[in-house]
PDB file of N, CA and C in Angstrom:
ATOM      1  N   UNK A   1     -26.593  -0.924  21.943  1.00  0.00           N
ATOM      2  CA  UNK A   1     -26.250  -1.720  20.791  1.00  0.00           C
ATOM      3  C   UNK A   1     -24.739  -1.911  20.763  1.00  0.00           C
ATOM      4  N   UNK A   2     -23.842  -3.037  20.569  1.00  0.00           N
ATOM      5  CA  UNK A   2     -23.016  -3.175  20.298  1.00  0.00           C
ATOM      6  C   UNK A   2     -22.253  -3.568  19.154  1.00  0.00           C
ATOM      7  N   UNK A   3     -20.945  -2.941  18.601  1.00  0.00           N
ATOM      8  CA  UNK A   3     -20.653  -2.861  17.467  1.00  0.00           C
ATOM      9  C   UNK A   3     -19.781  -4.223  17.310  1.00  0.00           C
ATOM     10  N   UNK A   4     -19.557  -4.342  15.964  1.00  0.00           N
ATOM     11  CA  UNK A   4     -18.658  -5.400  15.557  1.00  0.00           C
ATOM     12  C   UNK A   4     -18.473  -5.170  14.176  1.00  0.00           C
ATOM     13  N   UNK A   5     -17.236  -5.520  13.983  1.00  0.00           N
ATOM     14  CA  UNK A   5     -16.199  -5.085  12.427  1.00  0.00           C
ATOM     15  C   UNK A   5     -15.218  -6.358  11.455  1.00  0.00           C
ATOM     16  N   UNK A   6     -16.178  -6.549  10.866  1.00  0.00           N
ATOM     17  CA  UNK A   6     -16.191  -7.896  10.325  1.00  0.00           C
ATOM     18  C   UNK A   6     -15.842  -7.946   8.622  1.00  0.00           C
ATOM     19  N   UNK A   7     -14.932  -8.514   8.235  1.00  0.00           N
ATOM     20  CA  UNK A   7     -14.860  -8.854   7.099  1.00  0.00           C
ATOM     21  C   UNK A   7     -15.682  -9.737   6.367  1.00  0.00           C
ATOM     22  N   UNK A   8     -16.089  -9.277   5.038  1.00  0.00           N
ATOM     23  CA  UNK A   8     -17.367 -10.468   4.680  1.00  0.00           C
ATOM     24  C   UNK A   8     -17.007 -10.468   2.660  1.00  0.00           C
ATOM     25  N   UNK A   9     -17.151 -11.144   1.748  1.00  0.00           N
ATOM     26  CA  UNK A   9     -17.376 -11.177   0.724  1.00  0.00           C
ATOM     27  C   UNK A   9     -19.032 -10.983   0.272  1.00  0.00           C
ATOM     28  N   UNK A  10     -19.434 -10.278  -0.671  1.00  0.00           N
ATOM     29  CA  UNK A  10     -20.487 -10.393  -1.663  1.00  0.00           C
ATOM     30  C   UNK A  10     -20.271 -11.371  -2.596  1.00  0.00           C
ATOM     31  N   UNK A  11     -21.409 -12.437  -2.536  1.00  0.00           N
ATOM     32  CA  UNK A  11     -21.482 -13.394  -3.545  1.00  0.00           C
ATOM     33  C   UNK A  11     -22.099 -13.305  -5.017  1.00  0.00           C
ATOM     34  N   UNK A  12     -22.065 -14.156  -5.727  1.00  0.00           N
ATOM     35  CA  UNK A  12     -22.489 -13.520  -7.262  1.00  0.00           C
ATOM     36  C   UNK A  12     -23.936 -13.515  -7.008  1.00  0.00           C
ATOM     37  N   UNK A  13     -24.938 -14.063  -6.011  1.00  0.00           N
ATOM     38  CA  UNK A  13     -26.085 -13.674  -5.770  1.00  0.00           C
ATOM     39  C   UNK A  13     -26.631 -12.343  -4.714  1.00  0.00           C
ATOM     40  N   UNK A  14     -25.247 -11.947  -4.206  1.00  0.00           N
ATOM     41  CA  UNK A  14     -25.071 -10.877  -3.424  1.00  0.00           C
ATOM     42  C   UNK A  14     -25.499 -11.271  -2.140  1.00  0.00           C
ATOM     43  N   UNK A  15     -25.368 -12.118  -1.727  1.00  0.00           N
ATOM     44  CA  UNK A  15     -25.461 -12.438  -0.211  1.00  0.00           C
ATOM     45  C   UNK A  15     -24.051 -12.114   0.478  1.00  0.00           C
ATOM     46  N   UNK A  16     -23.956 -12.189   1.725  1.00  0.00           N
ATOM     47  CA  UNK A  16     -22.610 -11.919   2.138  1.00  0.00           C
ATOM     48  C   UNK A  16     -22.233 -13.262   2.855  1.00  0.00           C
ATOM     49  N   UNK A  17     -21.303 -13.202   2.939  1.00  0.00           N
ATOM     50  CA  UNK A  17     -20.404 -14.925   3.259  1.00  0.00           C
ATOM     51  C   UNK A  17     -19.228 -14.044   4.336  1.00  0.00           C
ATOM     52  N   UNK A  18     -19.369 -13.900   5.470  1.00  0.00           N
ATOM     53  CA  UNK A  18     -18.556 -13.519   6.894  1.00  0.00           C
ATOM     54  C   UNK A  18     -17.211 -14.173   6.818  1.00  0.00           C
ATOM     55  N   UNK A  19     -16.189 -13.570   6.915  1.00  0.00           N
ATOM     56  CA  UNK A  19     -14.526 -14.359   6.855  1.00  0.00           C
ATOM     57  C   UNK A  19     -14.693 -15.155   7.770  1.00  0.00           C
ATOM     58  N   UNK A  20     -15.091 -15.182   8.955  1.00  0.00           N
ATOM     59  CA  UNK A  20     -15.200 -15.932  10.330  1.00  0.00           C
ATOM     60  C   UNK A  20     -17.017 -15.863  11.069  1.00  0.00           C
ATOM     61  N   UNK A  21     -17.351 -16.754  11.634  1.00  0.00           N
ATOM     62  CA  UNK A  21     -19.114 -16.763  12.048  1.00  0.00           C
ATOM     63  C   UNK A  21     -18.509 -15.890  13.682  1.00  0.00           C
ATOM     64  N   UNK A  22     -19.288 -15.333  13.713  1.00  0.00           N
ATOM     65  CA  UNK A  22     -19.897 -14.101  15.089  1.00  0.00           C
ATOM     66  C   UNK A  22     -20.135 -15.683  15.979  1.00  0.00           C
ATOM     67  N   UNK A  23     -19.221 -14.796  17.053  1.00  0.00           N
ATOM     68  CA  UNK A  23     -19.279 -15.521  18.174  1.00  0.00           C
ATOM     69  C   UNK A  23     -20.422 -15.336  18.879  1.00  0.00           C
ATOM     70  N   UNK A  24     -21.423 -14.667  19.118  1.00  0.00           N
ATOM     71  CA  UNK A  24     -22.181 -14.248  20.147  1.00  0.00           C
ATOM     72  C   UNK A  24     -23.323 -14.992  21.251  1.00  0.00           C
ATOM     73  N   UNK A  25     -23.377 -16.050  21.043  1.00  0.00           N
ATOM     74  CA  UNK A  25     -24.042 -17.118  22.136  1.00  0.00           C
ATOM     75  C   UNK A  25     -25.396 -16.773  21.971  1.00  0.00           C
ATOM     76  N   UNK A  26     -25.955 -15.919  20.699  1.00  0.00           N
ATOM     77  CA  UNK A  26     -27.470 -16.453  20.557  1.00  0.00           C
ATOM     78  C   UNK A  26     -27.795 -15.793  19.353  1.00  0.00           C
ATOM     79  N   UNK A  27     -28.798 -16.360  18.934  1.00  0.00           N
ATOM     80  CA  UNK A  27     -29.355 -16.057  17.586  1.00  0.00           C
ATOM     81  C   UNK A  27     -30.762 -14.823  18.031  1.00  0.00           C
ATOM     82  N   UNK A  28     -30.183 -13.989  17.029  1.00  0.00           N
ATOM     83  CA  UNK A  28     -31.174 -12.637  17.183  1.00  0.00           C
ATOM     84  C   UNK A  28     -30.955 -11.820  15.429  1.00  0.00           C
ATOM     85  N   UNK A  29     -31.536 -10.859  15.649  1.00  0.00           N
ATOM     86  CA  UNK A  29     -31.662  -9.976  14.135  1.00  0.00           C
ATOM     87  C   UNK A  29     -30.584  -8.749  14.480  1.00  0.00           C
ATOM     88  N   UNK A  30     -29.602  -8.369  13.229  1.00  0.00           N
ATOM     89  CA  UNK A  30     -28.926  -7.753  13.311  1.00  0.00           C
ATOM     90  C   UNK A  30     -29.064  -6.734  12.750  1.00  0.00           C
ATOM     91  N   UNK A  31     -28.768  -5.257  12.818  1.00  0.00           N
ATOM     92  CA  UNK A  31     -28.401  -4.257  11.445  1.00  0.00           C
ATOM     93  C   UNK A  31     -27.291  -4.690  11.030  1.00  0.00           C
ATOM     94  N   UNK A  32     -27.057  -4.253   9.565  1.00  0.00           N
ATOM     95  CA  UNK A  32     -26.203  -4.392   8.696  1.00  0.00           C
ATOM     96  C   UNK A  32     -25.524  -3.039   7.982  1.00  0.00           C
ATOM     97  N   UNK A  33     -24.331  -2.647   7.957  1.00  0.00           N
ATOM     98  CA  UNK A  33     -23.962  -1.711   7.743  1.00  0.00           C
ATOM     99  C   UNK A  33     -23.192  -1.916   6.515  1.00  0.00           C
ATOM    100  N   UNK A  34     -23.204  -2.144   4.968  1.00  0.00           N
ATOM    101  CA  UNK A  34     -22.178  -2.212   4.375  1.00  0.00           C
ATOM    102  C   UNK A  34     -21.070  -1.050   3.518  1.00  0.00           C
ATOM    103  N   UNK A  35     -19.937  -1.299   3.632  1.00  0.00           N
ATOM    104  CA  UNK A  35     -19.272  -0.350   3.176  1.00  0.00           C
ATOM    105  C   UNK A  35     -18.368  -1.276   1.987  1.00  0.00           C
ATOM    106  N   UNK A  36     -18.238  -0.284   1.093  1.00  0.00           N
ATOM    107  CA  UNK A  36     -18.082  -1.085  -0.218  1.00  0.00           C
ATOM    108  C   UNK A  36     -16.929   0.224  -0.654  1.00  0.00           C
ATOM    109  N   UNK A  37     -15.524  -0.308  -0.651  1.00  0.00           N
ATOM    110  CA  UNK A  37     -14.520   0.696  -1.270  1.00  0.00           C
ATOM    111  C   UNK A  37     -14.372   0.923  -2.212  1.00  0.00           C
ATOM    112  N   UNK A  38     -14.181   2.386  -2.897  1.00  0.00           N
ATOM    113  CA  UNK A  38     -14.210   2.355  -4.078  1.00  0.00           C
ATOM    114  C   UNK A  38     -12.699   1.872  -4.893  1.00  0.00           C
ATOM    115  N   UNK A  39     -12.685   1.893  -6.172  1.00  0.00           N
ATOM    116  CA  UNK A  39     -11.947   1.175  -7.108  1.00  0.00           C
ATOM    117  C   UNK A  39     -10.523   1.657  -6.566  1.00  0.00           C
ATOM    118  N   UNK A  40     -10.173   2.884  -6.515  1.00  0.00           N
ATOM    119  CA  UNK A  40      -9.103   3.496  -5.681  1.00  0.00           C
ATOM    120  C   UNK A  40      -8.695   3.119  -4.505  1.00  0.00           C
ATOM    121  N   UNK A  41      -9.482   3.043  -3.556  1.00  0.00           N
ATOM    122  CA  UNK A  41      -9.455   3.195  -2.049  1.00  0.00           C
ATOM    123  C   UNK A  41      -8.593   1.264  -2.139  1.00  0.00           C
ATOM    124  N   UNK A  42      -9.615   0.554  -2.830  1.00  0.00           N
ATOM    125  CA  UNK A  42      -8.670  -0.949  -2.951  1.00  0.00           C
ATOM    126  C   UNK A  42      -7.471  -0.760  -3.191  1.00  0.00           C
ATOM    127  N   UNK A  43      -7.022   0.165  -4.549  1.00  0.00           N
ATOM    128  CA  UNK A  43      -5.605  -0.033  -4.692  1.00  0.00           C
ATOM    129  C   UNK A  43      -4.943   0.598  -4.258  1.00  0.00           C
ATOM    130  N   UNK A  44      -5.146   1.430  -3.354  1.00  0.00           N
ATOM    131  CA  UNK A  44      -4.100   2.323  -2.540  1.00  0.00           C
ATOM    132  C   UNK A  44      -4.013   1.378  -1.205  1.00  0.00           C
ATOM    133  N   UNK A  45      -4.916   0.673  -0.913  1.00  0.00           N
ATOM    134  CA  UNK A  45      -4.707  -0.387   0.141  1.00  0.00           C
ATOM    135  C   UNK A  45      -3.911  -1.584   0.140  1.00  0.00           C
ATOM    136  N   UNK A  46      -3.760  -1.906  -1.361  1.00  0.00           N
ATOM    137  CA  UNK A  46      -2.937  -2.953  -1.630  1.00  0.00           C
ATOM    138  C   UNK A  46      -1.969  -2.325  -2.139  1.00  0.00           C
ATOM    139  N   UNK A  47      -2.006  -1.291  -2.527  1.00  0.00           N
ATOM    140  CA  UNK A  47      -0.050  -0.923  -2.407  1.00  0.00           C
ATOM    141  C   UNK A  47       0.365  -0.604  -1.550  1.00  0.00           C
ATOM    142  N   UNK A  48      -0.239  -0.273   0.108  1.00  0.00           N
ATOM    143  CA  UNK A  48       0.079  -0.061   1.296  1.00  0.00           C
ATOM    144  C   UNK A  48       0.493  -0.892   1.742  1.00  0.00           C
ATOM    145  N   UNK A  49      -0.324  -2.566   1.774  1.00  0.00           N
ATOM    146  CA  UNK A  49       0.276  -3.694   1.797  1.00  0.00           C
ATOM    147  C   UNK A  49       1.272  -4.111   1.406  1.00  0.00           C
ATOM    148  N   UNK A  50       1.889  -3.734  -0.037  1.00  0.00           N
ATOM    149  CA  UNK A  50       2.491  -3.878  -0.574  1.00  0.00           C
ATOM    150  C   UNK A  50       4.162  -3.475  -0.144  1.00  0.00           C
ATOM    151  N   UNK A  51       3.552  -1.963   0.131  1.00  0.00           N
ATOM    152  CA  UNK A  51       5.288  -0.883   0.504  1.00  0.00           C
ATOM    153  C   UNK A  51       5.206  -1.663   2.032  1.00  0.00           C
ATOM    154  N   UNK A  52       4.321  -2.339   3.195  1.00  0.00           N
ATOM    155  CA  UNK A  52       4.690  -2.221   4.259  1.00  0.00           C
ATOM    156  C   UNK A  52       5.645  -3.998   3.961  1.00  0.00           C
ATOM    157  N   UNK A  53       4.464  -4.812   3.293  1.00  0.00           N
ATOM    158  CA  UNK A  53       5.741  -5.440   3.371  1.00  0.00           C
ATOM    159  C   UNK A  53       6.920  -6.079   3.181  1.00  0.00           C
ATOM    160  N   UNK A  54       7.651  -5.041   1.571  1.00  0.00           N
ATOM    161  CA  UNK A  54       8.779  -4.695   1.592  1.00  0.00           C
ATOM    162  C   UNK A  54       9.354  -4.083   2.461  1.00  0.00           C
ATOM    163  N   UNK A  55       9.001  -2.946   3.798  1.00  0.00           N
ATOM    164  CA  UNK A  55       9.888  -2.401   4.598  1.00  0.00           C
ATOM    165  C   UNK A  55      10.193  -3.148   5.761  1.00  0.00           C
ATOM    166  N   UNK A  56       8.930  -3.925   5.859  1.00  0.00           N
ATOM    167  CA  UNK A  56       9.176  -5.292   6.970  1.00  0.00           C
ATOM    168  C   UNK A  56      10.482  -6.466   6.983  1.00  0.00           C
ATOM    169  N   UNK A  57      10.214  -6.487   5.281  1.00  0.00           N
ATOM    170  CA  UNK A  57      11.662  -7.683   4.505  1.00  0.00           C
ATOM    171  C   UNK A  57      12.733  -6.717   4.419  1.00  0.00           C
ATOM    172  N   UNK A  58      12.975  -5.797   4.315  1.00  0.00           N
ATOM    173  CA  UNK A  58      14.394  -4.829   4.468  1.00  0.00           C
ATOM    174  C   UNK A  58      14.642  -4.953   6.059  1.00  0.00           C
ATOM    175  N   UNK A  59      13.819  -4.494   6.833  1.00  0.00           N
ATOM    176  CA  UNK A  59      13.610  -4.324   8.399  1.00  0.00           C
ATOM    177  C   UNK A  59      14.537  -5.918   8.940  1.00  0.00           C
ATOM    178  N   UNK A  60      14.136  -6.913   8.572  1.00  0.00           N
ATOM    179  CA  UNK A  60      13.996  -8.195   8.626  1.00  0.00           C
ATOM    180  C   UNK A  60      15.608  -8.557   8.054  1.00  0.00           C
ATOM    181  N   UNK A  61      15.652  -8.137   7.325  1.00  0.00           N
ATOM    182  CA  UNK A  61      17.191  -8.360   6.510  1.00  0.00           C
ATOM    183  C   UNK A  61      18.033  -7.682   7.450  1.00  0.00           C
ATOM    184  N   UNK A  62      17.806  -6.329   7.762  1.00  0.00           N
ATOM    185  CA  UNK A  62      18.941  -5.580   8.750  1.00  0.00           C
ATOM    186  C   UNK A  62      18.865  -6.308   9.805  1.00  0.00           C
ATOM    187  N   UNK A  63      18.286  -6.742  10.110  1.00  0.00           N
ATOM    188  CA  UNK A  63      18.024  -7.424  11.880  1.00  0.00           C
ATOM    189  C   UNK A  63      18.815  -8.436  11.792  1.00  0.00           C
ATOM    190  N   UNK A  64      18.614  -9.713  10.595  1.00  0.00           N
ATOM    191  CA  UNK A  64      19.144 -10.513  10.706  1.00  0.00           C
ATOM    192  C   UNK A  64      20.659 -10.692  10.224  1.00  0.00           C
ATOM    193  N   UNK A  65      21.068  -9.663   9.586  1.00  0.00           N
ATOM    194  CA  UNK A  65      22.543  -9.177   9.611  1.00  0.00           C
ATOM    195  C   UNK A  65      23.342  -8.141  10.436  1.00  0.00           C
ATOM    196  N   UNK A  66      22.364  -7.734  11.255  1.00  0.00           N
ATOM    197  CA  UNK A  66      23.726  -7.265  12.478  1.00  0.00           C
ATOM    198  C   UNK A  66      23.265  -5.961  11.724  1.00  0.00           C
ATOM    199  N   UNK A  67      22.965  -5.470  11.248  1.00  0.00           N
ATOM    200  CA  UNK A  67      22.801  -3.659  10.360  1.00  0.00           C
ATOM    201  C   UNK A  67      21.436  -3.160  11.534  1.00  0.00           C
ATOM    202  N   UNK A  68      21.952  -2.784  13.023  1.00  0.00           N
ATOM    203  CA  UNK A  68      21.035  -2.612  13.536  1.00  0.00           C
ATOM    204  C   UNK A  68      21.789  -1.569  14.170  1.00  0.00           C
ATOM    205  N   UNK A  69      20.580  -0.167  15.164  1.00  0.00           N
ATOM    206  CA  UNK A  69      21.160   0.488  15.885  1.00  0.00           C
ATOM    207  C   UNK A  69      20.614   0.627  16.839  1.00  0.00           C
ATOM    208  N   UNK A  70      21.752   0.591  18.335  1.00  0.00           N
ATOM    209  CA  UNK A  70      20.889   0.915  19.680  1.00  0.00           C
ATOM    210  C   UNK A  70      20.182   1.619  19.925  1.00  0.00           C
ATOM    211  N   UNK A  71      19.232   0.665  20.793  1.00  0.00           N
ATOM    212  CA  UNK A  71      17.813   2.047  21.169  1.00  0.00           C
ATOM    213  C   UNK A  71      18.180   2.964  21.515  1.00  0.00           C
ATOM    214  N   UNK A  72      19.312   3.248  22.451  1.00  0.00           N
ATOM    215  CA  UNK A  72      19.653   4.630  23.472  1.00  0.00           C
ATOM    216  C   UNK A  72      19.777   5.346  22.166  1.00  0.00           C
ATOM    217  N   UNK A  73      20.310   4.952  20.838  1.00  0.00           N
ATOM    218  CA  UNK A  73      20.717   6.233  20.511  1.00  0.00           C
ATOM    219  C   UNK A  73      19.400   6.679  18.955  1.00  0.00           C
ATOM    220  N   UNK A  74      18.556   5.155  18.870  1.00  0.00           N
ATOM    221  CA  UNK A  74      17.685   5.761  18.562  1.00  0.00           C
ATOM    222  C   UNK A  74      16.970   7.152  19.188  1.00  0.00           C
ATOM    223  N   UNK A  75      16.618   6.631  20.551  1.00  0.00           N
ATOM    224  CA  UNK A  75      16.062   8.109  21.642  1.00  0.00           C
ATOM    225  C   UNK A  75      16.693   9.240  21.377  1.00  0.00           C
ATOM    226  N   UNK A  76      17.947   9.318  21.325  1.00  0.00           N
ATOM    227  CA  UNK A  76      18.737  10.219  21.735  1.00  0.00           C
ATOM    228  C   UNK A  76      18.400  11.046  19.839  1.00  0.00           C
ATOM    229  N   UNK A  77      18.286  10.395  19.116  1.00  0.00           N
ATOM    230  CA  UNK A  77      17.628  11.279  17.705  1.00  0.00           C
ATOM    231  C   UNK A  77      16.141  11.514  17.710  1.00  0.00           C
ATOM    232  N   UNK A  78      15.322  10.763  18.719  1.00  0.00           N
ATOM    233  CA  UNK A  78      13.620  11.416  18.867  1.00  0.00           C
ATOM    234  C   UNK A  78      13.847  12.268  19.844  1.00  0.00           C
ATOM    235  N   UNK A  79      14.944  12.186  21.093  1.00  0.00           N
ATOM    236  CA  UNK A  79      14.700  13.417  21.765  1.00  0.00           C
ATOM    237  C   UNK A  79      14.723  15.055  21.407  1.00  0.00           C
ATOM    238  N   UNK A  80      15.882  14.945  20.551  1.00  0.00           N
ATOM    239  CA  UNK A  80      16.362  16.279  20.188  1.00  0.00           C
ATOM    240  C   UNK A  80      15.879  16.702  19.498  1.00  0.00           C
ATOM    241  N   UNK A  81      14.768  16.449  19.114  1.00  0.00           N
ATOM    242  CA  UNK A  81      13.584  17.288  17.563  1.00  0.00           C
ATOM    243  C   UNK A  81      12.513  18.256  18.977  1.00  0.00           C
TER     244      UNK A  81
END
């Protein structure tokens, strides 16, 4: 059996509606596995989203102003731990 990891919405009739249709070159019967996050697990995911990308737009800001530091000496602070 082969797996696949797919984003899908529940509709107000509870059917599921796939972000994108399965490529797979033939029509057959599938299992269905759904996982449904709880109320938490969403918002700790969207504030993850959230903090990454503010550190991306800081990241992004240093880069594009010269506030950058060479790799050698990045290494040279992962080596010595």
């Amino acid at each position: 059996m082969k797996a696949l990891k797919v984003m899908a919405t529940i509709d107000g009739q509870g059917q599921l509606a796939l972000d994108h249709p399965l490529l797979t070159g033939k029509n057959s019967r599938v299992e269905v596995i759904v996982l449904i996050p709880e109320a938490s697990e969403a918002e700790e995911e969207e504030q993850s989203k959230s903090a990454l990308l503010h550190d991306f737009r800081q990241a992004w800001h240093e880069a594009m102003t010269g506030q950058t530091i060479p790799v050698a000496q990045v290494w040279e602070g992962l080596e010595s731990d």
